[in-house]
Every structure is written in C-alpha cells, then in structure tokens.
PDB file of N, CA and C in Angstrom:
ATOM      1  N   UNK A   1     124.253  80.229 104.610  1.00  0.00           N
ATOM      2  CA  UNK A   1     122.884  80.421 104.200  1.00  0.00           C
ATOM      3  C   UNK A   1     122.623  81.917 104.097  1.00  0.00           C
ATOM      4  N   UNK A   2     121.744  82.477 103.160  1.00  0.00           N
ATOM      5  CA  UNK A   2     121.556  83.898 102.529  1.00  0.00           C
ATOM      6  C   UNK A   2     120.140  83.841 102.769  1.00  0.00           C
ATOM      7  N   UNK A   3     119.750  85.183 104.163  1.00  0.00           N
ATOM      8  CA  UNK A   3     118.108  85.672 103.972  1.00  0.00           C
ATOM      9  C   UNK A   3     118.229  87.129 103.531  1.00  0.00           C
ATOM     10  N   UNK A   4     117.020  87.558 102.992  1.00  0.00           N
ATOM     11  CA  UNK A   4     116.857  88.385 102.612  1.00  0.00           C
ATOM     12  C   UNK A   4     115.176  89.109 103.553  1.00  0.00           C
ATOM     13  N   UNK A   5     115.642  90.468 104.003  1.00  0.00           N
ATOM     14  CA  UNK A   5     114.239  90.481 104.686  1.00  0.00           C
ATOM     15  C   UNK A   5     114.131  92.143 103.716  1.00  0.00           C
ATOM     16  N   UNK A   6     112.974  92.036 103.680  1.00  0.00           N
ATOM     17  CA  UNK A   6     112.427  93.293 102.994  1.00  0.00           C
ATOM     18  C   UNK A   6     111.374  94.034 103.732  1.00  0.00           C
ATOM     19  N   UNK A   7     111.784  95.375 104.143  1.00  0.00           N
ATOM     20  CA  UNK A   7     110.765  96.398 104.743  1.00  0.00           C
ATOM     21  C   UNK A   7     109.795  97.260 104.386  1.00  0.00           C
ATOM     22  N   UNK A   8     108.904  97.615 104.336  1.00  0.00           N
ATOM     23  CA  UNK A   8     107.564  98.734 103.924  1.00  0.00           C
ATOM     24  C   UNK A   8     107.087  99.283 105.152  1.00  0.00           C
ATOM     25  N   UNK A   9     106.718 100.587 104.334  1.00  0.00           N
ATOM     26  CA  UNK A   9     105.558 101.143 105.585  1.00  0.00           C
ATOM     27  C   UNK A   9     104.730 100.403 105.390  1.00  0.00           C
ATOM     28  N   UNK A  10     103.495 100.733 106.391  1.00  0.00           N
ATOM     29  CA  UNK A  10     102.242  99.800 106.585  1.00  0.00           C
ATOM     30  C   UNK A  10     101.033 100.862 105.516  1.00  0.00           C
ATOM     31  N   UNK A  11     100.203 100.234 105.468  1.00  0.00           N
ATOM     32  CA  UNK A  11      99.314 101.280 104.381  1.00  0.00           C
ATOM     33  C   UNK A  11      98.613 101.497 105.670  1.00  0.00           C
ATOM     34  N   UNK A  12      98.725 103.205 105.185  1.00  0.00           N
ATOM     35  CA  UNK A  12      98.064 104.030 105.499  1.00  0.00           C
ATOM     36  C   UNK A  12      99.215 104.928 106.326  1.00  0.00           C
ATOM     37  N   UNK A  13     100.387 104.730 106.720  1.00  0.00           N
ATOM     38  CA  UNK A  13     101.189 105.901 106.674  1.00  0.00           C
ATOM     39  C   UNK A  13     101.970 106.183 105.548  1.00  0.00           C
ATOM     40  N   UNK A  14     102.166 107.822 105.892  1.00  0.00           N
ATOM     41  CA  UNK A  14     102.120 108.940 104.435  1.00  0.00           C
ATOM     42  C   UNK A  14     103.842 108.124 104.514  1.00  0.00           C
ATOM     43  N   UNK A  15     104.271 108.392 103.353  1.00  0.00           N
ATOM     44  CA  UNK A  15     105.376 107.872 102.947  1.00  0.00           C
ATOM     45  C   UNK A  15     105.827 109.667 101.816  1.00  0.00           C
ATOM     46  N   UNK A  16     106.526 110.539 102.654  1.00  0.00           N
ATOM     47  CA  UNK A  16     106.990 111.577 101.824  1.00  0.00           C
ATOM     48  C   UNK A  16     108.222 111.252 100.896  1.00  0.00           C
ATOM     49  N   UNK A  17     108.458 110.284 101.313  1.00  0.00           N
ATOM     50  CA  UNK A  17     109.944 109.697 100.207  1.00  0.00           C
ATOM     51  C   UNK A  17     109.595 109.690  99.076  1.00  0.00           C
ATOM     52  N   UNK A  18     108.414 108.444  99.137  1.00  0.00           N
ATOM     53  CA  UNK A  18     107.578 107.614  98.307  1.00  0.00           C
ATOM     54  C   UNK A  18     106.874 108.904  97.454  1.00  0.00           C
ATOM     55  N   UNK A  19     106.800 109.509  97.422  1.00  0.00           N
ATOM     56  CA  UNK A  19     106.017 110.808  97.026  1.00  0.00           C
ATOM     57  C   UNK A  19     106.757 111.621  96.052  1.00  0.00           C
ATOM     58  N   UNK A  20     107.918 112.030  96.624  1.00  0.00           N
ATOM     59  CA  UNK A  20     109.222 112.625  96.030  1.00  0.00           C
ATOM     60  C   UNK A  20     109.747 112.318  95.055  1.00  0.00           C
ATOM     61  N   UNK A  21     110.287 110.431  95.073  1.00  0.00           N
ATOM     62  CA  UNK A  21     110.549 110.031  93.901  1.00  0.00           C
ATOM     63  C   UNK A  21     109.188 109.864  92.956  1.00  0.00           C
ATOM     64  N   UNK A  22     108.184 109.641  93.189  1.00  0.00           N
ATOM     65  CA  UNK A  22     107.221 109.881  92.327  1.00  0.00           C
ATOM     66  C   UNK A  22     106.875 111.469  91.757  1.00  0.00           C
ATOM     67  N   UNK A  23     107.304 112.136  92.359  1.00  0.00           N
ATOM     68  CA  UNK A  23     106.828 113.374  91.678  1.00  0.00           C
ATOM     69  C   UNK A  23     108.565 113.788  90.627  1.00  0.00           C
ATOM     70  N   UNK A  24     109.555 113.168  91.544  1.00  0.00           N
ATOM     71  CA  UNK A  24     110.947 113.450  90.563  1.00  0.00           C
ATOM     72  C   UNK A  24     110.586 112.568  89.055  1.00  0.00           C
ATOM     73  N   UNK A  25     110.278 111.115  88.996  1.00  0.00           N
ATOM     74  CA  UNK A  25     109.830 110.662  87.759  1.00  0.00           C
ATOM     75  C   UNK A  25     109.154 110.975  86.860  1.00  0.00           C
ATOM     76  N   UNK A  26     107.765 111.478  87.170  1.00  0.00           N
ATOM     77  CA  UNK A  26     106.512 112.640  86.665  1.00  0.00           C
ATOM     78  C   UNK A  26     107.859 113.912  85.936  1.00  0.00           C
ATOM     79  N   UNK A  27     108.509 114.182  86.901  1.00  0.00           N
ATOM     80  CA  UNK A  27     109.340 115.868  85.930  1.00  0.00           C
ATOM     81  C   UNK A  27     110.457 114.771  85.026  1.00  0.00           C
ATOM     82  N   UNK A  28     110.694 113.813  85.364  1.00  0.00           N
ATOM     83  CA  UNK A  28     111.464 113.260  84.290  1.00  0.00           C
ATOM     84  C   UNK A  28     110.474 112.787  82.923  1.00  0.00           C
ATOM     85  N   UNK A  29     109.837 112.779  82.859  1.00  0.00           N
ATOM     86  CA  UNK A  29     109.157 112.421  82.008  1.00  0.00           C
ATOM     87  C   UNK A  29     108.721 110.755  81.881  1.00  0.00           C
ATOM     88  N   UNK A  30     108.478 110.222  82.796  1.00  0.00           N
ATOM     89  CA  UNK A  30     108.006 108.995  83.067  1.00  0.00           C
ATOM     90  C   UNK A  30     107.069 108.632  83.700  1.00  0.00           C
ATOM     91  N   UNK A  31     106.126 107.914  82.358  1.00  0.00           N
ATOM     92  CA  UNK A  31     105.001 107.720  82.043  1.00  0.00           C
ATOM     93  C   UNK A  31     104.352 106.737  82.703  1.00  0.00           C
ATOM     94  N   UNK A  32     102.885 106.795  83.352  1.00  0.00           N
ATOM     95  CA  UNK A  32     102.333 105.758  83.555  1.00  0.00           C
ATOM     96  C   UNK A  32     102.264 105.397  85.140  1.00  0.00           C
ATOM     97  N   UNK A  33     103.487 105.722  86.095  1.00  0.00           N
ATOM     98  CA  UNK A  33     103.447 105.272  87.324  1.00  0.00           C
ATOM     99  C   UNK A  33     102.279 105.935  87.735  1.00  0.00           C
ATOM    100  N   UNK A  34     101.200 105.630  88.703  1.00  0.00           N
ATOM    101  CA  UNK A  34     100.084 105.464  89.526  1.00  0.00           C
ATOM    102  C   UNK A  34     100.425 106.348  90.876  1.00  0.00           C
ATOM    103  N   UNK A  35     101.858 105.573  91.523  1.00  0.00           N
ATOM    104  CA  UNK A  35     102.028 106.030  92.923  1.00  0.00           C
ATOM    105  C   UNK A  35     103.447 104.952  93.438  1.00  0.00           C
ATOM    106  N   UNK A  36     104.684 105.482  94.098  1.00  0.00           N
ATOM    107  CA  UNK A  36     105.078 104.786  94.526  1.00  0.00           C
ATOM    108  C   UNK A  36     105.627 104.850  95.881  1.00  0.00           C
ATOM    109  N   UNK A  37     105.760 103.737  96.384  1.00  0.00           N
ATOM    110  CA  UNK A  37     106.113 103.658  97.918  1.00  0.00           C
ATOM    111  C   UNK A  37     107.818 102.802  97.846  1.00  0.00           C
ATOM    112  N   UNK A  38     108.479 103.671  99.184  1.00  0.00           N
ATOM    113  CA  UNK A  38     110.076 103.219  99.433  1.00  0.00           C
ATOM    114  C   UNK A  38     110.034 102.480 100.235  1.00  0.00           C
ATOM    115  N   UNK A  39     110.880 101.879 100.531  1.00  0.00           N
ATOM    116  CA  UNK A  39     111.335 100.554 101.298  1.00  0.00           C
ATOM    117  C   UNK A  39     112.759 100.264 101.566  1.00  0.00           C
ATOM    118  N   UNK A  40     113.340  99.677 102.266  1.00  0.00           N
ATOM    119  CA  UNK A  40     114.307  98.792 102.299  1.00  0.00           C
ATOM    120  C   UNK A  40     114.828  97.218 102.334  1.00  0.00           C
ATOM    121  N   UNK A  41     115.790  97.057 101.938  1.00  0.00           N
ATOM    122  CA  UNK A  41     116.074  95.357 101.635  1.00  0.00           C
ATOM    123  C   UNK A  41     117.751  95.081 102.456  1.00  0.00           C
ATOM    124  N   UNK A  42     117.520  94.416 103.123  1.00  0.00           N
ATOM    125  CA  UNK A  42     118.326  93.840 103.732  1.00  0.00           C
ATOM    126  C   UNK A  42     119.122  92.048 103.346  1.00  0.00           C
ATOM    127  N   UNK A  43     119.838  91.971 102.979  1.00  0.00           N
ATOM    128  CA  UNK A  43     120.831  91.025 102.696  1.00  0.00           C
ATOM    129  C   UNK A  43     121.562  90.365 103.822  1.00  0.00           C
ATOM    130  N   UNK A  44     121.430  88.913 104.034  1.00  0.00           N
ATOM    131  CA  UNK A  44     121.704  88.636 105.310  1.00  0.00           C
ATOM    132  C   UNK A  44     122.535  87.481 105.233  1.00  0.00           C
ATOM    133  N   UNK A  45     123.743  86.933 105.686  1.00  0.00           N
ATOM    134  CA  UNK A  45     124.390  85.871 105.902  1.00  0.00           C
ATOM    135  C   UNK A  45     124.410  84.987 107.100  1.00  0.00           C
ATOM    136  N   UNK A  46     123.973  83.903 106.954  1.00  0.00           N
ATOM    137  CA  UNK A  46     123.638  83.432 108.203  1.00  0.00           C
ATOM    138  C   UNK A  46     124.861  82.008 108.237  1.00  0.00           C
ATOM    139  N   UNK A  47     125.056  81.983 109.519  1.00  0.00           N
ATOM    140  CA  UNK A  47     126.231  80.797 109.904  1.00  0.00           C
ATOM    141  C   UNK A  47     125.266  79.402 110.320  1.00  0.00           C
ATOM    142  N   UNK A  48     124.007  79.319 110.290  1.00  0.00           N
ATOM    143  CA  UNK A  48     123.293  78.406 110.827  1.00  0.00           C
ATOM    144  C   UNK A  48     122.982  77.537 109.261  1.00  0.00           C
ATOM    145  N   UNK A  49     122.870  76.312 108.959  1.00  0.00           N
ATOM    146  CA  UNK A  49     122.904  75.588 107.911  1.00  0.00           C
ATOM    147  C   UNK A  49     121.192  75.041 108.404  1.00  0.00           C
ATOM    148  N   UNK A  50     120.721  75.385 109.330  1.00  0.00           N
ATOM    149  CA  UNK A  50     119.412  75.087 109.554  1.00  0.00           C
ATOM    150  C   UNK A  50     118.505  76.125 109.258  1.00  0.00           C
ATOM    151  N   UNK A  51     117.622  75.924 108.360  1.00  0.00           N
ATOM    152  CA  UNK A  51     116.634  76.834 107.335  1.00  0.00           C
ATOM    153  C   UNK A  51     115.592  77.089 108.397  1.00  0.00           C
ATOM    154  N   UNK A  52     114.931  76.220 109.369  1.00  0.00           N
ATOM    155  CA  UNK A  52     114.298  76.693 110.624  1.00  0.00           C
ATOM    156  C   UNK A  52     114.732  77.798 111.163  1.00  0.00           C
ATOM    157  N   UNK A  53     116.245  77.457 111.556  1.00  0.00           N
ATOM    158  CA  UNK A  53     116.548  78.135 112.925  1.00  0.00           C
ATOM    159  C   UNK A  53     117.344  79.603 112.137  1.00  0.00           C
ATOM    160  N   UNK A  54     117.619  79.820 110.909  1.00  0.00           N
ATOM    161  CA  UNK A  54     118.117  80.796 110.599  1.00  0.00           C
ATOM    162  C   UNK A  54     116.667  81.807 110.272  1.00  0.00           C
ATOM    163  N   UNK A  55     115.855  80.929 109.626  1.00  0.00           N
ATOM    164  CA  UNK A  55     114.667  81.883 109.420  1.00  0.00           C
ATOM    165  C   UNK A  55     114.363  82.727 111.147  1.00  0.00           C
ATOM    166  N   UNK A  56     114.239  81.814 111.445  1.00  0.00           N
ATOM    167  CA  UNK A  56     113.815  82.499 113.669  1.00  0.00           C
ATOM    168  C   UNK A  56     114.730  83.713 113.603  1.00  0.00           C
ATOM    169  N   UNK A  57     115.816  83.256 113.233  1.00  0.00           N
ATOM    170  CA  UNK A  57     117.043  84.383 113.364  1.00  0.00           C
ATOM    171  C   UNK A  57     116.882  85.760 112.775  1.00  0.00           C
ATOM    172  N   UNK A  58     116.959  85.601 111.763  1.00  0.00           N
ATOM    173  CA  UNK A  58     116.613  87.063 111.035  1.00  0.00           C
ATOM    174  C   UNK A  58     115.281  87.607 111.211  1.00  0.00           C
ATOM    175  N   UNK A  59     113.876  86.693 112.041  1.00  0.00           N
ATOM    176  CA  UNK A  59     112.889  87.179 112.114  1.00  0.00           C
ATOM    177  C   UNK A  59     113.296  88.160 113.612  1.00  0.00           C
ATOM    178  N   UNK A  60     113.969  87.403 114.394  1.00  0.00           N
ATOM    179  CA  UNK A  60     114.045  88.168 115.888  1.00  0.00           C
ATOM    180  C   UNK A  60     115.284  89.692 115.654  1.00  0.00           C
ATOM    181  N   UNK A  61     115.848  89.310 114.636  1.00  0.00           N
ATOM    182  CA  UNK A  61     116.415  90.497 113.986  1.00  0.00           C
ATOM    183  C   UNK A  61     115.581  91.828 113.595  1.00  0.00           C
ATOM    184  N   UNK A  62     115.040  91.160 112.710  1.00  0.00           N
ATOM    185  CA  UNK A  62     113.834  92.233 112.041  1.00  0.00           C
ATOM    186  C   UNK A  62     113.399  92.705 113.242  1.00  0.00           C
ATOM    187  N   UNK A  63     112.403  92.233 114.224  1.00  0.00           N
ATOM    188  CA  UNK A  63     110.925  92.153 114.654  1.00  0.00           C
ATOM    189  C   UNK A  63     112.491  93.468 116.168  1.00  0.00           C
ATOM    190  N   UNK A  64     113.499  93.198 116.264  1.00  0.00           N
ATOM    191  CA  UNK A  64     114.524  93.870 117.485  1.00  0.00           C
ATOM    192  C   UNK A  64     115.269  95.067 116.351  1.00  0.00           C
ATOM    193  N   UNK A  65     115.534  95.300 115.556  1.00  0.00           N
ATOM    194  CA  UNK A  65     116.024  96.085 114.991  1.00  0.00           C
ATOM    195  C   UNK A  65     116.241  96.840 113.673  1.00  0.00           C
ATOM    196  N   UNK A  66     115.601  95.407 112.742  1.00  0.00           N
ATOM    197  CA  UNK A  66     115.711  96.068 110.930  1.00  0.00           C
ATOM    198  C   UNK A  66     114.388  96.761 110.727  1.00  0.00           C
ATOM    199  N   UNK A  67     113.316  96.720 111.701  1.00  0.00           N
ATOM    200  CA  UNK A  67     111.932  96.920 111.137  1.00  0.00           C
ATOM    201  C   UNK A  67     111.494  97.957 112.781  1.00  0.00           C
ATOM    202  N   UNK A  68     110.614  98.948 112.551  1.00  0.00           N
ATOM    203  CA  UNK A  68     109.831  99.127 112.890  1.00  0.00           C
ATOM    204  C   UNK A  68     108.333  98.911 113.299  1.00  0.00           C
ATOM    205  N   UNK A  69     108.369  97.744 114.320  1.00  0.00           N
ATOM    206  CA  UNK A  69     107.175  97.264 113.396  1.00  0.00           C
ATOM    207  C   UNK A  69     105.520  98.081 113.917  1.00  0.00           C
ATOM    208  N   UNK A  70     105.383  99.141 114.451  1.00  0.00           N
ATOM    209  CA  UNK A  70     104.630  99.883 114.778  1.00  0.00           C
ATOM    210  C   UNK A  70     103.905 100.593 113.670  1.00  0.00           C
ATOM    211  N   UNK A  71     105.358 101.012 112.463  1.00  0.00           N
ATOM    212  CA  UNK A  71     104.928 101.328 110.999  1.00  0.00           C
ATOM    213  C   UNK A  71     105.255 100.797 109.736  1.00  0.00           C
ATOM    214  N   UNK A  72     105.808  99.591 110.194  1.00  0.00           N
ATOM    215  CA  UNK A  72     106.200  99.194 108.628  1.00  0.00           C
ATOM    216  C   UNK A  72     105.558  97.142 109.379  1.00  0.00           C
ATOM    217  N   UNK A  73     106.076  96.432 108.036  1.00  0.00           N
ATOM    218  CA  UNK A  73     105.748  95.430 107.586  1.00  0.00           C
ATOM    219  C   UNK A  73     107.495  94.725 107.702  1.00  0.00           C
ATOM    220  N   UNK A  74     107.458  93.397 107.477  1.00  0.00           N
ATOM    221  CA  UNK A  74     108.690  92.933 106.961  1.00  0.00           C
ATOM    222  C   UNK A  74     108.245  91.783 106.272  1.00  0.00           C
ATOM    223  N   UNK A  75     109.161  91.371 105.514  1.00  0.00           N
ATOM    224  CA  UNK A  75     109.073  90.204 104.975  1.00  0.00           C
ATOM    225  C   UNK A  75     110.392  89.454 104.814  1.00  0.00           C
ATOM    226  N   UNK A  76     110.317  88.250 105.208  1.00  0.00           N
ATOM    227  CA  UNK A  76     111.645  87.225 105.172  1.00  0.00           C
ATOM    228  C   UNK A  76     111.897  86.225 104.678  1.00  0.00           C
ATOM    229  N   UNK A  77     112.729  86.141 103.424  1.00  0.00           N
ATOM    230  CA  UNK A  77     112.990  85.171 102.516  1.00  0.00           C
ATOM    231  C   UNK A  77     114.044  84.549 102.956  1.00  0.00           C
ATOM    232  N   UNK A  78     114.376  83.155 103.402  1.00  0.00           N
ATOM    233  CA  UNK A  78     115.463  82.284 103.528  1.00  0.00           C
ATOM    234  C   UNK A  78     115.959  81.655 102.231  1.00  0.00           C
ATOM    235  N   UNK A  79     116.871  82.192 101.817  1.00  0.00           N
ATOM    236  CA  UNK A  79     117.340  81.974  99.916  1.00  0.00           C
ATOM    237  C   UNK A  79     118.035  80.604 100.217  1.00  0.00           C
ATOM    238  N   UNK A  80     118.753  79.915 100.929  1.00  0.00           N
ATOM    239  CA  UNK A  80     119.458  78.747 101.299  1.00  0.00           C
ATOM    240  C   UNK A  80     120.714  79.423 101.137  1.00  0.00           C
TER     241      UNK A  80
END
C-alpha cells in the first residue's frame, strides 16, 4: 500500500523559500503568479494491506517526525 503525506507551513509564517522562488520566476519572466509557498511531499510504502491501520501509521509518522506540527500542516493520502 502507497501513502502519500504532504507538508506546508501554516499561514501566517513567513516562508523565505516561498519568496525566493517567487521573486527567481518574476526575473525569469513569468507571468501572472500572485505569491508562492514551498512544501514537501513524502512518498510512503506501507507493509500493512489495512487502509485503517496504514493511514494511523503514516499519521503517527508525520504528527513524530515528517511534520513540524507547531508550523506547518500535513496532509495524508492513502493511494491503496
């Protein structure tokens, strides 16, 4: 089974990454972006064939080590 958990800051912390590549796109000449914010994505293989108990899994993952969760967000997709 394949989860996928995806990380963000939380709104309202400054994100200087998020800033950087937006101001590198602006000198590239690309039009239109507003504002963007970075993140990470995590790809996950799980040995559990139970969609319950693998979701728990990668959440106690996240919530112990992929995420910060003081400043960021996660989100967890169980792909099957």
């Amino acid at each position: 089974m394949k989860a996928r958990v995806t990380v963000t800051l939380k709104n309202g912390i400054l994100d200087p990454q998020g800033k950087a590549i937006e101001g590198a796109l602006k000198s590239l000449g690309v039009d239109g972006i507003a504002s963007v914010r970075q993140g990470k994505v995590f790809d996950i293989e799980i040995e559990s064939g139970d969609k319950a108990k693998a979701e728990a899994t990668v959440k106690a993952a996240a919530d112990k080590l992929l995420a910060n969760t003081v400043i960021e967000n996660y989100r967890v997709e169980v792909l099957g």
